[in-house]
Each structure stands twice: as C-alpha cells, then as structure tokens.
C-alpha atoms as a PDB file:
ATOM      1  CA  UNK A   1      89.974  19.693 -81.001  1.00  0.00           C
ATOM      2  CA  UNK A   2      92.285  22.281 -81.937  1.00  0.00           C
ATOM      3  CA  UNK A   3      93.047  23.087 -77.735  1.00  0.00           C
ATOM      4  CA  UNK A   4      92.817  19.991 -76.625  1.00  0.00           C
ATOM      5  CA  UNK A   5      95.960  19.345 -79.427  1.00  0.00           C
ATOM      6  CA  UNK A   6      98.049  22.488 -78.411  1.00  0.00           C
ATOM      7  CA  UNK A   7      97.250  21.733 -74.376  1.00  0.00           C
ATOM      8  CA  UNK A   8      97.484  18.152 -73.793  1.00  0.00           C
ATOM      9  CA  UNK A   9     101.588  17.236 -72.839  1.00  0.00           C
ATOM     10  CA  UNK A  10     101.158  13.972 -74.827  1.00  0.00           C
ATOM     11  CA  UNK A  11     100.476  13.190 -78.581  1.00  0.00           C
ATOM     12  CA  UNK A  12      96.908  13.062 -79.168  1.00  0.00           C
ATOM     13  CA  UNK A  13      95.371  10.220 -81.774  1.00  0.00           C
ATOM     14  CA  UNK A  14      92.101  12.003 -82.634  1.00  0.00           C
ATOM     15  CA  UNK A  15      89.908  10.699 -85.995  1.00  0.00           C
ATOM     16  CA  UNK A  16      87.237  11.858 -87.619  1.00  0.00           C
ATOM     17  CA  UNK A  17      83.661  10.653 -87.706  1.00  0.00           C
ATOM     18  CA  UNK A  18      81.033  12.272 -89.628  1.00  0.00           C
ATOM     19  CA  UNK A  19      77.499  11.841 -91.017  1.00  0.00           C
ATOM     20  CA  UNK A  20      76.016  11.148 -94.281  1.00  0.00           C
ATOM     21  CA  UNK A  21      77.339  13.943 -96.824  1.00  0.00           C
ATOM     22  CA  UNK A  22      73.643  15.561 -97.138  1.00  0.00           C
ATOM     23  CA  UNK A  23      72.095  18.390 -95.080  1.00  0.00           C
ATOM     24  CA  UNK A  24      71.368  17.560 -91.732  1.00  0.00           C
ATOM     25  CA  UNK A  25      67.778  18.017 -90.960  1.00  0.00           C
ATOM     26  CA  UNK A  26      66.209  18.761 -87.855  1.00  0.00           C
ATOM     27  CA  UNK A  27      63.885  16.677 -85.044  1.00  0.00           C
ATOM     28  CA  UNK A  28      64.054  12.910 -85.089  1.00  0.00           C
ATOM     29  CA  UNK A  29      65.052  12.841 -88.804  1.00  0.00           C
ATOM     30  CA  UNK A  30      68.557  13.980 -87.993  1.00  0.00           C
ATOM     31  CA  UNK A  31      69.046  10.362 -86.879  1.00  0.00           C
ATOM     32  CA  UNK A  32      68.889   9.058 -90.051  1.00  0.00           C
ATOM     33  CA  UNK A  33      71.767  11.217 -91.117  1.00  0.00           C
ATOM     34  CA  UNK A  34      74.154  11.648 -87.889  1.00  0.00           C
ATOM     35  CA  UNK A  35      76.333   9.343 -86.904  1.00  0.00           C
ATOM     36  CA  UNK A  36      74.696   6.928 -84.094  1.00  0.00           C
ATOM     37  CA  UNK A  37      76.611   6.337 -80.491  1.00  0.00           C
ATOM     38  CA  UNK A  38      77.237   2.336 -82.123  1.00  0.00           C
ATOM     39  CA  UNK A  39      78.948   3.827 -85.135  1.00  0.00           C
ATOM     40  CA  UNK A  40      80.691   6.171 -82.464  1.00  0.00           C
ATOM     41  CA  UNK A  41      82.064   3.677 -80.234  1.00  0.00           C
ATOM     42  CA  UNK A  42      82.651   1.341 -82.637  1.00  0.00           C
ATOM     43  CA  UNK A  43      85.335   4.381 -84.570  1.00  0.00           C
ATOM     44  CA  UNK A  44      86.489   5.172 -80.734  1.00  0.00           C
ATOM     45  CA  UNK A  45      87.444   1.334 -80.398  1.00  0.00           C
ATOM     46  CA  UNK A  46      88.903   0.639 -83.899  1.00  0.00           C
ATOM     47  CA  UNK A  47      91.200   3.745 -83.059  1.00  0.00           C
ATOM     48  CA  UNK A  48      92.117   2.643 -79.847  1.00  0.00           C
ATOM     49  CA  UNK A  49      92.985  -0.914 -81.549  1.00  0.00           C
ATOM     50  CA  UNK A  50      95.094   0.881 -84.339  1.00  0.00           C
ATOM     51  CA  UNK A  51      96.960   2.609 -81.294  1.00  0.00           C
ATOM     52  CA  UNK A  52      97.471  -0.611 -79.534  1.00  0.00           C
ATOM     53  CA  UNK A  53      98.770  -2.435 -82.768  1.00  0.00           C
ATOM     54  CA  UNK A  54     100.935   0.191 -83.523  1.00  0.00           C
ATOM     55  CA  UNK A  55     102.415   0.148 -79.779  1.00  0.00           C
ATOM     56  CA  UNK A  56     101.442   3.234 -78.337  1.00  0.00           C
END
C-alpha cells in the first residue's frame, strides 16, 4: 500500500478490511476467520459508493 500511495499521480482512497481479531489458523479453517471475496467486494463497492457520493 505504502508504494502504490507515494507512486500513483492521483489521490488514492484505500480502506481497510480485516479478519476476525483471533489467530488465523491454517488449512480450510482459515476461512472461518479471513475475510471472504463477498465481504471483499462488498467493502470494494461501499468505498467506491462513498467516493461517488462524495464526488470524486
């Protein structure tokens, strides 16, 4: 995140998504923990909403 801030020429609107606040175990448990690719797109389109709302 940190180079794609200082490189891009544009502002960047970045957020934050993370999993459960436990350890993350490993093999198919990790899913239960992890964010899934729903919960991701759904953050990706709520901050490309905010973005739009705010005029962007």
């Amino acid at each position: 995140m940190s180079l794609l801030m200082e490189r891009c020429p544009a502002e960047v609107t970045a957020a934050r998504l993370t999993g459960l606040d436990t350890y993350t175990p490993l093999g198919p448990s990790a899913n239960y923990t992890l964010p899934t690719e729903p919960e991701v797109v759904r953050a990706a389109l709520e901050l490309c909403a905010a973005q739009t709302a705010a005029g962007s």
